[in-house]
N, C-alpha and C. Protein backbone atom coordinates (compact mmCIF):
# COMPACT_ATOMS: atom_id res chain seq x y z
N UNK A 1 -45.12 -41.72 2.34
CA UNK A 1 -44.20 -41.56 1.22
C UNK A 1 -44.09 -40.10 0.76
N UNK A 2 -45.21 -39.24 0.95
CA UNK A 2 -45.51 -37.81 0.28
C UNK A 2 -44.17 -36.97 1.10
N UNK A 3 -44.54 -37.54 2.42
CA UNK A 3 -43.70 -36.26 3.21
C UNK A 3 -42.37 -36.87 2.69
N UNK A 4 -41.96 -37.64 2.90
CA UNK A 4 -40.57 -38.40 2.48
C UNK A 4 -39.83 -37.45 1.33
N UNK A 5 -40.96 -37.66 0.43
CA UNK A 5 -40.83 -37.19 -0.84
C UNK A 5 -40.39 -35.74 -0.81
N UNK A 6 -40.96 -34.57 -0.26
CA UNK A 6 -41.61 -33.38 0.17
C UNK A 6 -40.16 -33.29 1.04
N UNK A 7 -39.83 -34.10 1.83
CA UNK A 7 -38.37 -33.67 2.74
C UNK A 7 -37.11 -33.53 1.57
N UNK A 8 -36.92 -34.69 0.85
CA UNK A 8 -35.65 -35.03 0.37
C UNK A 8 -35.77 -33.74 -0.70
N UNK A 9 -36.62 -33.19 -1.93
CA UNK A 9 -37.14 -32.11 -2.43
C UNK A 9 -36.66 -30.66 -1.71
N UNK A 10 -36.83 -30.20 -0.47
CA UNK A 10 -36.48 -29.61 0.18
C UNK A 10 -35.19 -29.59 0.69
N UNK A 11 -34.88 -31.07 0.82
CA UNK A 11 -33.46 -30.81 1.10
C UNK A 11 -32.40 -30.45 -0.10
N UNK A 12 -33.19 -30.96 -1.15
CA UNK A 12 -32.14 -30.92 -2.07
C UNK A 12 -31.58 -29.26 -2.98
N UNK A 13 -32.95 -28.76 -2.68
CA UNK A 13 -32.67 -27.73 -2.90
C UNK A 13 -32.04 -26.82 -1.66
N UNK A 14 -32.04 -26.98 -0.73
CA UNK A 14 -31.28 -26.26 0.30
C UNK A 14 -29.59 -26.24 0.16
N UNK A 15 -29.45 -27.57 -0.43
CA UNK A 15 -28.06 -27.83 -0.37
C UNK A 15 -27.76 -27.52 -1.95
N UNK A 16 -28.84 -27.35 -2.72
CA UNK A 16 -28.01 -26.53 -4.48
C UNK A 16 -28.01 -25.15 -4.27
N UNK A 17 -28.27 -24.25 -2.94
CA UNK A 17 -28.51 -23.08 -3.39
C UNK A 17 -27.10 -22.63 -3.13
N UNK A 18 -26.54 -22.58 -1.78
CA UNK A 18 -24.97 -22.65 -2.08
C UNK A 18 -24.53 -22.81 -3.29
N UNK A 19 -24.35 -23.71 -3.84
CA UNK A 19 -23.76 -24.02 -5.06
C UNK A 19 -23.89 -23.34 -5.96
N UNK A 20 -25.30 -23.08 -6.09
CA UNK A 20 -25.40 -21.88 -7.10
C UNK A 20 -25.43 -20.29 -7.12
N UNK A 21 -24.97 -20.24 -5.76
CA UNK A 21 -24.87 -19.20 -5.33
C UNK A 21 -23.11 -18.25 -5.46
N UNK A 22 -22.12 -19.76 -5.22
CA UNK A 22 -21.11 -19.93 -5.75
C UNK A 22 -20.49 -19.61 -7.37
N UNK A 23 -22.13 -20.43 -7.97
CA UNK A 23 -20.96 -19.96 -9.26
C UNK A 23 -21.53 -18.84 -9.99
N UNK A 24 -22.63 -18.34 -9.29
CA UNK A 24 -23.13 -16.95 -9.92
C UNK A 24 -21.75 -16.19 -9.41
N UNK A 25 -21.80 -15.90 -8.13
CA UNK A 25 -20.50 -15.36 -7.65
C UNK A 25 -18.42 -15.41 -8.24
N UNK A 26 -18.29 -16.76 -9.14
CA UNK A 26 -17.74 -17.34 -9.93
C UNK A 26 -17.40 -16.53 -11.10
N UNK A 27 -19.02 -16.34 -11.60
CA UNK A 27 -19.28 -15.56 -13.00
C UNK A 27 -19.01 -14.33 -13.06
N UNK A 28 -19.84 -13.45 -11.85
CA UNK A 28 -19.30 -12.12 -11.75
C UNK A 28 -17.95 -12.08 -11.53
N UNK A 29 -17.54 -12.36 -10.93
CA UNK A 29 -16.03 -12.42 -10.60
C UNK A 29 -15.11 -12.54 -11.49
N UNK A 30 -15.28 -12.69 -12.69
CA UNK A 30 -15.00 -12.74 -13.94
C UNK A 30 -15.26 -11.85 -14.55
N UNK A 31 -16.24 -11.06 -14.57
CA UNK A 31 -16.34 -9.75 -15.26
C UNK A 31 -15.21 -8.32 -14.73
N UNK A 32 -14.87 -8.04 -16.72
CA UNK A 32 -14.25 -6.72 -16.43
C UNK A 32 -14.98 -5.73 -15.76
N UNK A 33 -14.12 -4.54 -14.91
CA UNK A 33 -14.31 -3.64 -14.61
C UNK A 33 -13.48 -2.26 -14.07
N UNK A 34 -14.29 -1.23 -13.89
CA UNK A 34 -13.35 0.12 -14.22
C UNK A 34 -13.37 0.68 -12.21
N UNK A 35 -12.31 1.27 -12.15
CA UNK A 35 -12.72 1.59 -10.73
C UNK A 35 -11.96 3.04 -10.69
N UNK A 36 -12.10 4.30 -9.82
CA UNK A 36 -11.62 5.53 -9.93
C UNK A 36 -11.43 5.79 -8.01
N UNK A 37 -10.08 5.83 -7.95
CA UNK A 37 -9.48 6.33 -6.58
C UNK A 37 -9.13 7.80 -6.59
N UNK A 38 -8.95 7.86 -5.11
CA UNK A 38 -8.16 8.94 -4.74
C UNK A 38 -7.58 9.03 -3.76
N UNK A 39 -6.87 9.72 -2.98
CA UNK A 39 -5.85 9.42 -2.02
C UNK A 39 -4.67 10.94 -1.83
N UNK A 40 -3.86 10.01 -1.51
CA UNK A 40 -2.21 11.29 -0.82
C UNK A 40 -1.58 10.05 -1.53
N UNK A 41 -0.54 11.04 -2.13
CA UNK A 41 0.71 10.72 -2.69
C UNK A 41 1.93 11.23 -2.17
N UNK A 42 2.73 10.22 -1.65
CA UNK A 42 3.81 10.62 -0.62
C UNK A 42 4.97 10.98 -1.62
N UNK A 43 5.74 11.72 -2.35
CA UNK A 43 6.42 11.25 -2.97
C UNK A 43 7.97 11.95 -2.56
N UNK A 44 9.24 11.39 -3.00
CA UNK A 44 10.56 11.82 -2.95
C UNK A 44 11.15 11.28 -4.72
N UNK A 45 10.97 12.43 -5.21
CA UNK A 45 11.15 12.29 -6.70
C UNK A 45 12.63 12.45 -7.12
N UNK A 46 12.87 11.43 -8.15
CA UNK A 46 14.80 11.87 -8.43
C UNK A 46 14.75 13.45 -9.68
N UNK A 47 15.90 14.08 -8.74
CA UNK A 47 16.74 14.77 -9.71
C UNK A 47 17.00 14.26 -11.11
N UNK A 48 17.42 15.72 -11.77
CA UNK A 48 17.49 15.40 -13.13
C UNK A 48 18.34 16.90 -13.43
N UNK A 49 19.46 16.41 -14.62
CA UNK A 49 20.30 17.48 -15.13
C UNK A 49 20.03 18.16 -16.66
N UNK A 50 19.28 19.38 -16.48
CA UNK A 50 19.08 20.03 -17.61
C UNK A 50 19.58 20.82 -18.49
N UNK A 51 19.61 21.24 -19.43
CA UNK A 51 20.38 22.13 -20.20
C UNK A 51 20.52 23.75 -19.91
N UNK A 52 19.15 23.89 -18.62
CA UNK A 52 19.08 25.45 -18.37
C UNK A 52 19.23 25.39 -16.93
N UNK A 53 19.11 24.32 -16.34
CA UNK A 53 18.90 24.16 -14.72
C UNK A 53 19.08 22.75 -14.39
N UNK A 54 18.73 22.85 -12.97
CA UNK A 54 19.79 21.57 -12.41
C UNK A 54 18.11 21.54 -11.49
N UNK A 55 17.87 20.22 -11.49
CA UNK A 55 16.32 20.18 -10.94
C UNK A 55 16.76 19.45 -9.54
N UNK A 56 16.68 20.17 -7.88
CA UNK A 56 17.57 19.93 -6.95
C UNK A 56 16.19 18.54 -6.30
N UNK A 57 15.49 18.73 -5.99
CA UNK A 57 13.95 17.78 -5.15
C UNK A 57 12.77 18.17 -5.55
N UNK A 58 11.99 17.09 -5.06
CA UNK A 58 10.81 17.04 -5.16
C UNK A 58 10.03 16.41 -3.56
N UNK A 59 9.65 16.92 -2.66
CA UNK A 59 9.49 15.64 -1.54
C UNK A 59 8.32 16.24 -0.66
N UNK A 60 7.23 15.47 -0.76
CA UNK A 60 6.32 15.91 -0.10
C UNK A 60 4.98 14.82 -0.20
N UNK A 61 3.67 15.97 0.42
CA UNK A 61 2.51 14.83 -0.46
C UNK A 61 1.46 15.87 -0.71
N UNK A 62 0.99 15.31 -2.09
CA UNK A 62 0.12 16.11 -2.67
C UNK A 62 -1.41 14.74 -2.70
N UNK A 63 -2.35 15.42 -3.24
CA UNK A 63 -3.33 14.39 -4.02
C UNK A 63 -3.29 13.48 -5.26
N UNK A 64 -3.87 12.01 -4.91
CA UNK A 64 -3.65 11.82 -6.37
C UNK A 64 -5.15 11.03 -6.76
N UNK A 65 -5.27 11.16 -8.29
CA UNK A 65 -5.91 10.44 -8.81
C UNK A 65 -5.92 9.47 -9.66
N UNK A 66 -6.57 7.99 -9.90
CA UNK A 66 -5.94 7.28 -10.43
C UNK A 66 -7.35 6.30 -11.30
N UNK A 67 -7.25 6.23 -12.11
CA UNK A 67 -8.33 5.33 -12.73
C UNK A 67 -7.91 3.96 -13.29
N UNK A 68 -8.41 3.45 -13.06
CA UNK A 68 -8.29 1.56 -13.64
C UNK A 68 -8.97 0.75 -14.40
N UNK A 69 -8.93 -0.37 -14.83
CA UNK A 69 -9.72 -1.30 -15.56
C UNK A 69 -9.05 -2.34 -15.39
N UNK A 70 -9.91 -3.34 -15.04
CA UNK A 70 -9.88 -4.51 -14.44
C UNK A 70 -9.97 -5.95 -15.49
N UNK A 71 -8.80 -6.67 -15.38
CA UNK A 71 -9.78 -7.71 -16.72
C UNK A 71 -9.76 -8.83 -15.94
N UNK A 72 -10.29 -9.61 -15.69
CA UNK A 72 -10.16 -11.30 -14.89
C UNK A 72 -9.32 -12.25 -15.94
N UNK A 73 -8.11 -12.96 -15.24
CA UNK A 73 -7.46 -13.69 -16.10
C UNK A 73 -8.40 -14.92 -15.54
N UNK A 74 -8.49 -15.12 -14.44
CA UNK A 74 -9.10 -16.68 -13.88
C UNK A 74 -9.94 -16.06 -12.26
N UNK A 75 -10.50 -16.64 -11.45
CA UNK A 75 -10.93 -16.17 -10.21
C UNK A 75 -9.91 -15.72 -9.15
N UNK A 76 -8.40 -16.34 -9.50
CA UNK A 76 -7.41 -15.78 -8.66
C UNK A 76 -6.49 -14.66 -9.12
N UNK A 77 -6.31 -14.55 -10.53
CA UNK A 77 -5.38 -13.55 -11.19
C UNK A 77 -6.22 -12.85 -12.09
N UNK A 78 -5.56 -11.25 -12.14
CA UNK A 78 -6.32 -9.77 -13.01
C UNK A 78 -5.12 -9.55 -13.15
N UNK A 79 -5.33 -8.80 -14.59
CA UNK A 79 -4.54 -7.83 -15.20
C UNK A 79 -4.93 -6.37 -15.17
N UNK A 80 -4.46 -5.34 -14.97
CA UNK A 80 -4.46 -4.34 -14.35
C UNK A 80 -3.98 -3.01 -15.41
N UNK A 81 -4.34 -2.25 -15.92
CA UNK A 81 -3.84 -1.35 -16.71
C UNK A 81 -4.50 -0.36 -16.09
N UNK A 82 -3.99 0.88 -15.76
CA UNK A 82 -4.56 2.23 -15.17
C UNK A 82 -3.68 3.73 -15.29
N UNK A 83 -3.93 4.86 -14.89
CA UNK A 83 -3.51 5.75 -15.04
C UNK A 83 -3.46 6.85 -13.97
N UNK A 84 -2.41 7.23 -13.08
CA UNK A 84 -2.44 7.68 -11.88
C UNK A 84 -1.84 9.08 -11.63
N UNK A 85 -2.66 10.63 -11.45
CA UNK A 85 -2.25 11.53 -11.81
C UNK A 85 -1.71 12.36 -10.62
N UNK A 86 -0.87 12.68 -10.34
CA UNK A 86 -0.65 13.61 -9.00
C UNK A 86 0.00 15.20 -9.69
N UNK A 87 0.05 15.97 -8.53
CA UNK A 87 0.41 17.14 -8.92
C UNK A 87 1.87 18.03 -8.16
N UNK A 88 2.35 17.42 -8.02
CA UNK A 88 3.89 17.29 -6.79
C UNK A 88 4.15 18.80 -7.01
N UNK A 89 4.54 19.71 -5.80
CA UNK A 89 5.31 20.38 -5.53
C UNK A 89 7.07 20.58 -6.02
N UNK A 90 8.13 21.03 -6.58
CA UNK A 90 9.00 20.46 -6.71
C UNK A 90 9.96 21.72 -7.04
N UNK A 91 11.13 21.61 -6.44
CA UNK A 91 12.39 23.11 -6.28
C UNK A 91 13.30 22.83 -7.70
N UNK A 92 13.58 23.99 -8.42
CA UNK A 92 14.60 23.73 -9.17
C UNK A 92 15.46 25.47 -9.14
N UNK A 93 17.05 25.21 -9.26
CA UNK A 93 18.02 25.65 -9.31
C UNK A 93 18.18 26.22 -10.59
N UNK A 94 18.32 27.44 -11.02
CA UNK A 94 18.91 27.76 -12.27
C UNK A 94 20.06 27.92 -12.65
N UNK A 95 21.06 27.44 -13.41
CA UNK A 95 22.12 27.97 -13.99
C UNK A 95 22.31 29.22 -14.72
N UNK A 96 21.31 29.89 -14.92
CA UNK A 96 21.64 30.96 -16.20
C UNK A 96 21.52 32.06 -16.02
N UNK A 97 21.36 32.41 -14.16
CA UNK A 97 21.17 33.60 -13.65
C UNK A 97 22.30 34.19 -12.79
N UNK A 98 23.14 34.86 -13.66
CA UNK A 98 24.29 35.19 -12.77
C UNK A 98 24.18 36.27 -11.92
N UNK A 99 23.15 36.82 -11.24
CA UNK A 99 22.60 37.92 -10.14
C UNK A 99 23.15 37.15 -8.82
N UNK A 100 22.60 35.61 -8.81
CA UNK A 100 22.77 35.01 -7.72
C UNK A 100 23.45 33.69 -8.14
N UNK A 101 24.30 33.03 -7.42
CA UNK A 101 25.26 32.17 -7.55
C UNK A 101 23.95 31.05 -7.46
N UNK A 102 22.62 30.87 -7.16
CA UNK A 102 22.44 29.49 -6.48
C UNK A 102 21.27 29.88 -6.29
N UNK A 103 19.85 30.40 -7.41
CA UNK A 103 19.03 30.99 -7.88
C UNK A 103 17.84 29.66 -7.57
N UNK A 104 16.85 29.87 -6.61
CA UNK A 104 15.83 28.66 -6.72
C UNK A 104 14.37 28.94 -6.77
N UNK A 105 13.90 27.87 -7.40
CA UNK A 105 12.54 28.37 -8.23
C UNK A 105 11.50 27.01 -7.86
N UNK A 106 10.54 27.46 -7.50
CA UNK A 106 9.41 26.50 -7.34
C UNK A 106 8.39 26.56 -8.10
N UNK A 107 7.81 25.14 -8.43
CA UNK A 107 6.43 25.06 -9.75
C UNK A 107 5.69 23.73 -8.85
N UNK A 108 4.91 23.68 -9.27
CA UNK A 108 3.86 22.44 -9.21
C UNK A 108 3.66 21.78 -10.95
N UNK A 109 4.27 20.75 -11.05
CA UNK A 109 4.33 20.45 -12.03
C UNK A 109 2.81 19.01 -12.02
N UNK A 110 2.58 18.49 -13.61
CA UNK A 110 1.81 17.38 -13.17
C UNK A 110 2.94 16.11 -13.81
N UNK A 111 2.29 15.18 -12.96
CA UNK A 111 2.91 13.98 -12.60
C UNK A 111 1.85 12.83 -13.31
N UNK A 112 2.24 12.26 -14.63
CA UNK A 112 1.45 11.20 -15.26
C UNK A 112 1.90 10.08 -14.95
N UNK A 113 1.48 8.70 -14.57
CA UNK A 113 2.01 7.27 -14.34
C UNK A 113 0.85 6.71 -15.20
N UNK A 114 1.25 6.07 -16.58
CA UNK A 114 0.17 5.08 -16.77
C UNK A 114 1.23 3.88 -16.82
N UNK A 115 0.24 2.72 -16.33
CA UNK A 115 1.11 1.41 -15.79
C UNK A 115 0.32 0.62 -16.03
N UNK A 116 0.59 -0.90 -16.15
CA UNK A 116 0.03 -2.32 -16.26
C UNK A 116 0.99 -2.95 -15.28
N UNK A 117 -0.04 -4.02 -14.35
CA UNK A 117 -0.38 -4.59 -13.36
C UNK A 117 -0.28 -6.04 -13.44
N UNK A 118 -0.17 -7.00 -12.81
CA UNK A 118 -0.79 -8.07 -12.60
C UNK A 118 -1.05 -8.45 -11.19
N UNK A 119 -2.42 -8.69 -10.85
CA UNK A 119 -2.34 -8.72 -9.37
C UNK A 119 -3.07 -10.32 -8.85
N UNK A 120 -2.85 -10.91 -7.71
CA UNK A 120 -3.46 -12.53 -7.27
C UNK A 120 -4.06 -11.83 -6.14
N UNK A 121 -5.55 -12.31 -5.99
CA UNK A 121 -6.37 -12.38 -5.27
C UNK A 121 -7.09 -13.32 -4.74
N UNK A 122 -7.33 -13.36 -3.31
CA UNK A 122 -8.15 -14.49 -2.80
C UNK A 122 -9.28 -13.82 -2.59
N UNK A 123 -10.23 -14.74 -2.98
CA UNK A 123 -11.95 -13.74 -2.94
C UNK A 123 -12.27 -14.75 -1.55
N UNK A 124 -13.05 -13.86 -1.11
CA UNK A 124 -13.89 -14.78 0.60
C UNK A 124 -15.01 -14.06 0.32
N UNK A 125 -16.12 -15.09 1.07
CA UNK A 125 -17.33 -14.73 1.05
C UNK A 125 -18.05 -14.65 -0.02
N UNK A 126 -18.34 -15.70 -0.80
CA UNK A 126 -18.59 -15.92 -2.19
C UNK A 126 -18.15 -14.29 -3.28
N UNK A 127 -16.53 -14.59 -3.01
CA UNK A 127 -15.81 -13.18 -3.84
C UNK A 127 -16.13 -12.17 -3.36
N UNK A 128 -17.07 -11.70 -2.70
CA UNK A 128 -17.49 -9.90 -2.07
C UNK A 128 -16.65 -9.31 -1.46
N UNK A 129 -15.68 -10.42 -1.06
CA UNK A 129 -14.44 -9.80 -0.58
C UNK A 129 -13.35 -10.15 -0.74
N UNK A 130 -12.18 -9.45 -1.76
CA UNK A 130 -10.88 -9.84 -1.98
C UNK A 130 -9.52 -9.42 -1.73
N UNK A 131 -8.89 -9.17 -0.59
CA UNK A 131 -7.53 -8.94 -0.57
C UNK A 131 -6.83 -9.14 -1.68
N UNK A 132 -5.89 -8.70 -2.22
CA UNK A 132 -5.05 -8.93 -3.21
C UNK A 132 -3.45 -8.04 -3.45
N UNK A 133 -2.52 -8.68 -3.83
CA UNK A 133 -1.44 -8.54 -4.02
C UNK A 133 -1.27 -7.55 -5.53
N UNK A 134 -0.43 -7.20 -5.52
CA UNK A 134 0.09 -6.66 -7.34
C UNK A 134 1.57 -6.32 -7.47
N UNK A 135 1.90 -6.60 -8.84
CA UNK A 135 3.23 -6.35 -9.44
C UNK A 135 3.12 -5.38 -10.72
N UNK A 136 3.72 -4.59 -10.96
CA UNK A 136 3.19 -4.16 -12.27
C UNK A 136 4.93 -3.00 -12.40
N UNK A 137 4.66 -2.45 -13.89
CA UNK A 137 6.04 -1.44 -14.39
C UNK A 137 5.16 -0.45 -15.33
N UNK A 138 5.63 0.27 -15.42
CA UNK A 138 5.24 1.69 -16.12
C UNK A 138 6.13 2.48 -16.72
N UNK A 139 5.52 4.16 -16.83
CA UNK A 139 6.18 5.19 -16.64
C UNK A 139 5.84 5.74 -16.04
N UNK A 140 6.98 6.90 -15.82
CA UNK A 140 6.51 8.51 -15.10
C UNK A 140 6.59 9.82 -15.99
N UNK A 141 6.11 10.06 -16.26
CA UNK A 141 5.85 11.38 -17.18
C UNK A 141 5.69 12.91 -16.50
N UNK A 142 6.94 13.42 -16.14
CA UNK A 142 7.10 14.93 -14.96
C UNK A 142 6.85 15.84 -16.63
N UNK A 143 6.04 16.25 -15.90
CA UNK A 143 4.98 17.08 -17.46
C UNK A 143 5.79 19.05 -16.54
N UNK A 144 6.97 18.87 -16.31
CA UNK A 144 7.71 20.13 -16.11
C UNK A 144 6.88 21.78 -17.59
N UNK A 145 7.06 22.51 -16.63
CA UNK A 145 7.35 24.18 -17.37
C UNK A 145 8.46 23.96 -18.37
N UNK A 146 8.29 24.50 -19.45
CA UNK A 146 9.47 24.67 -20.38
C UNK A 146 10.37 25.57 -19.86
N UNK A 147 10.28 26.37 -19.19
CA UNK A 147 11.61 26.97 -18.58
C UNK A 147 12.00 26.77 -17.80
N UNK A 148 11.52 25.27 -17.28
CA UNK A 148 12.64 24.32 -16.37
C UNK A 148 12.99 23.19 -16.97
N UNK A 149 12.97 23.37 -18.07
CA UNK A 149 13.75 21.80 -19.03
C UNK A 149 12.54 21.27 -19.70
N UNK A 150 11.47 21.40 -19.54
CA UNK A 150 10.61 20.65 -20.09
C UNK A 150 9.91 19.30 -19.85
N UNK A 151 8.95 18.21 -20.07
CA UNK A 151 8.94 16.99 -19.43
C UNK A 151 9.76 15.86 -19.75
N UNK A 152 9.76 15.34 -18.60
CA UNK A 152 11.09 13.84 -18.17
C UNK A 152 10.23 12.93 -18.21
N UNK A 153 10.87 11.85 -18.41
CA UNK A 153 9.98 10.45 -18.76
C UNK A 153 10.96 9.47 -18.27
N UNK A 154 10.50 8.45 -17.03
CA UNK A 154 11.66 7.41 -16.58
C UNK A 154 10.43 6.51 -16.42
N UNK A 155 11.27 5.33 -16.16
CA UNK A 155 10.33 3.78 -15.84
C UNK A 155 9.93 3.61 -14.89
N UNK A 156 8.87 2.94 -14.24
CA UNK A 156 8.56 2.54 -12.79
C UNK A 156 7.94 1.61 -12.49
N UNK A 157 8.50 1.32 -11.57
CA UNK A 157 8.28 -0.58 -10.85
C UNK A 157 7.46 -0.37 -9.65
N UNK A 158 5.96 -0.76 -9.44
CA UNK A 158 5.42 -0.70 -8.62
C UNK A 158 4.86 -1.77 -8.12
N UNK A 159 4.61 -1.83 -6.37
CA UNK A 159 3.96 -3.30 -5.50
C UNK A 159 2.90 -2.77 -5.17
N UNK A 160 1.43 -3.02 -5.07
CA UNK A 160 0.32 -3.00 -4.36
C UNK A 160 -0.16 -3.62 -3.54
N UNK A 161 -0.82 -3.76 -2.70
CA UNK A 161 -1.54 -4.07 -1.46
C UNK A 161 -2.88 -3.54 -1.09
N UNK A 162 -3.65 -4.29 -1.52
CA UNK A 162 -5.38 -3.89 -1.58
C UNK A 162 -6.39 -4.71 -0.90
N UNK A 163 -7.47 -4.08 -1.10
CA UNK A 163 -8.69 -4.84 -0.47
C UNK A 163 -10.28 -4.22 -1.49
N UNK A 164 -10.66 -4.97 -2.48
CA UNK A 164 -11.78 -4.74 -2.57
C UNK A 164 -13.10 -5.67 -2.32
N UNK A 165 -14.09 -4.89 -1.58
CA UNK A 165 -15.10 -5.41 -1.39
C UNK A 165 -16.69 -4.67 -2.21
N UNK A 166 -17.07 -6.07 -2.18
CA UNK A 166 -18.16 -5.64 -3.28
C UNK A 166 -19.81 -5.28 -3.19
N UNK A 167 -20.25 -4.06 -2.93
CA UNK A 167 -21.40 -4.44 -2.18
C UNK A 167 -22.56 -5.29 -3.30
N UNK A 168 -22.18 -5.33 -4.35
CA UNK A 168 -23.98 -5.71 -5.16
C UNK A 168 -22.95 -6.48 -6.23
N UNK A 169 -23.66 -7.08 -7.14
CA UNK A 169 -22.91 -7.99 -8.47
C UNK A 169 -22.28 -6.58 -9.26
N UNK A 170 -22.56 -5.49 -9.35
CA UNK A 170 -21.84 -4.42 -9.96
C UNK A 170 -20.97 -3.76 -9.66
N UNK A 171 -21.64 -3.04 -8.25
CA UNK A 171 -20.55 -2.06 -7.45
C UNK A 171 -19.94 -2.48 -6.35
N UNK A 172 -18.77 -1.39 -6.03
CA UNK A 172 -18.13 -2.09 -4.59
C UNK A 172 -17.17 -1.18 -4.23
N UNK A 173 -16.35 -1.26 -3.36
CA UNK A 173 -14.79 -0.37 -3.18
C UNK A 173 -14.31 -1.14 -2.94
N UNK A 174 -13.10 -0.20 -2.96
CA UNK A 174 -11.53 -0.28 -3.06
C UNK A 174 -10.67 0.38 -2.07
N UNK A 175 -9.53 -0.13 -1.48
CA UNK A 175 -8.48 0.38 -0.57
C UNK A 175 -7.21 0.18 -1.03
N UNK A 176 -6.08 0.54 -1.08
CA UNK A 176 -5.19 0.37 -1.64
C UNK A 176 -3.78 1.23 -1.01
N UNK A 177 -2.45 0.56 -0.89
CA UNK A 177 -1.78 0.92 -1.01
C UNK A 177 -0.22 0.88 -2.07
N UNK A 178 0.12 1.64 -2.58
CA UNK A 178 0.64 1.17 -3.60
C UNK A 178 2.33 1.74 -3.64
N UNK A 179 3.23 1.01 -3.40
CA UNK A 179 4.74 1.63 -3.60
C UNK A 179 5.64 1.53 -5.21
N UNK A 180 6.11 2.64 -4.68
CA UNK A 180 6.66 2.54 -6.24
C UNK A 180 8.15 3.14 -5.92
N UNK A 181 8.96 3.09 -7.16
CA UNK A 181 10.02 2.73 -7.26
C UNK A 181 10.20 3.62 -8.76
N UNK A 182 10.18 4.93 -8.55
CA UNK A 182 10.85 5.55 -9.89
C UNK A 182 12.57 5.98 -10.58
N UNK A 183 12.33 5.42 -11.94
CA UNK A 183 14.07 5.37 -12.18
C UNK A 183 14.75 4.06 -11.08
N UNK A 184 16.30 4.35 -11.39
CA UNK A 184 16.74 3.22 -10.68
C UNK A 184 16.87 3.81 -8.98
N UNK A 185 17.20 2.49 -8.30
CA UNK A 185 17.18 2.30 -6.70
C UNK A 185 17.82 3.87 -6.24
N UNK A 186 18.28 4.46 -6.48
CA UNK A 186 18.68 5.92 -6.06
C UNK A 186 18.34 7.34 -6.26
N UNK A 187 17.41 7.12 -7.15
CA UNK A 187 16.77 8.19 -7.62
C UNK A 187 15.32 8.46 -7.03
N UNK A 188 13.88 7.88 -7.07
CA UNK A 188 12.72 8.17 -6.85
C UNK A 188 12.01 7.77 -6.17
N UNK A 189 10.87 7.75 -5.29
CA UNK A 189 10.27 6.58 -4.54
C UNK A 189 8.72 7.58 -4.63
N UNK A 190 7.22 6.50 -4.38
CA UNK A 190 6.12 7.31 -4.03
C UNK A 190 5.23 5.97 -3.44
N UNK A 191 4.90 6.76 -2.33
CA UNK A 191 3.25 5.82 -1.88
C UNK A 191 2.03 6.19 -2.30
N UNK A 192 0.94 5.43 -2.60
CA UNK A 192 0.16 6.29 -2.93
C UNK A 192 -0.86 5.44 -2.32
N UNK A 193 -1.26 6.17 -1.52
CA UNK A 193 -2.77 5.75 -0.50
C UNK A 193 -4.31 5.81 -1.22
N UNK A 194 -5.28 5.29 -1.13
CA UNK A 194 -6.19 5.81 -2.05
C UNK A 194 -7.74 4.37 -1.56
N UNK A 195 -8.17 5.36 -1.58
CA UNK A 195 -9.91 4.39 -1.69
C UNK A 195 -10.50 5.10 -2.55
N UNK A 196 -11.43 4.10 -3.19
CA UNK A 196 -12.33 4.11 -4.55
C UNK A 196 -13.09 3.51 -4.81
N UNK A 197 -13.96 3.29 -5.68
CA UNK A 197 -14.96 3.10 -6.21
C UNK A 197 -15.32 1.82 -7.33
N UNK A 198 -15.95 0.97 -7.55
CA UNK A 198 -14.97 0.06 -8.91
C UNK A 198 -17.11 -0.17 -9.15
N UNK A 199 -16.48 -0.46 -10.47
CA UNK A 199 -17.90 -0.85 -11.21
C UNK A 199 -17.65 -1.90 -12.31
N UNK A 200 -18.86 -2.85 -12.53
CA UNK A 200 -18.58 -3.95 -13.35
C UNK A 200 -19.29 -3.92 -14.74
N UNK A 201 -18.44 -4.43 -15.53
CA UNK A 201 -19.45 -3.98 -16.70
C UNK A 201 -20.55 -4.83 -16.81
């Protein structure tokens, strides 16, 4: 009867540890957290008509940086609020120099996006690993020289495409690709590539 006893005991705990292994994994997975990327930012930025100059492109790729915070709506959906900084290259035209008919001037201006997210994720491997989707809208904030008009502010509609994996219940990374859509369909576009870092509170 002892061993009997001594088997089913053993078994039973073999088959709760899964389980509880699950919903520890469950729990964390639920906790907020902050994560900090970096990457190349592809961008082709829209024109804009100023009172001193005529701002002709922007198109290239610079670095970007981007910080986040993570909130868990449920184990499949997060809400997403973050802030993504690049530093774009970008040509502008002056009007007010009559030496030359067609006068052009280059700056590196900075480039602010803070945005909110909502993204669906499937976690595998008791959550350590989650692909995930995102939708989210913002702004863009072209933080321009005052003697090229000053800063512009338009809306932006962005899709993501990620992968974070988690090495410990705290830490983990991040991969990401993220398109965006500045101003309307004719004006702006940027990718922004980026791996990072994420931590749980």
């Amino acid at each position: 009867m002892l061993p009997f006893r001594s088997t089913l005991v053993v078994a039973l705990l073999a088959s709760s540890a899964p389980i509880a292994a699950q919903a520890q994994a469950t729990g964390e997975s639920k906790r907020p957290a902050v994560s900090l990327s970096v990457g190349a930012f592809q961008y082709n930025l829209p024109g804009s008509l100023g009172a001193f100059q005529i701002y002709l492109a922007g198109v290239g790729t610079t670095p970007v940086v981007a910080g986040r915070i993570e909130l868990p709506l449920s184990r499949f959906f997060l809400a997403e609020g973050g802030l993504a900084m690049a530093r774009p290259e970008q040509q502008f035209t002056s009007s007010t120099t009559s030496l030359d008919p067609n006068p052009q001037f280059v700056a590196t201006t900075t480039y602010l996006i803070p945005e909110l997210q909502l993204q669906v994720q499937a976690p595998l491997f008791a959550g350590r690993v989650a692909p995930y989707l995102g939708l989210g809208t913002g702004i863009a904030n072209d933080r321009q020289p005052s003697k090229y008009g000053g800063s512009q502010t338009t809306y932006t509609v962005s899709g993501s495409a990620g992968l974070r994996y988690w090495l410990s219940n705290r830490v983990g990374l991040r991969a990401e690709l993220r398109d965006r859509a500045i101003g309307n369909s004719s004006q702006g576009s940027a990718h922004e590539w980026t791996l990072g870092t994420a931590w749980r509170f």
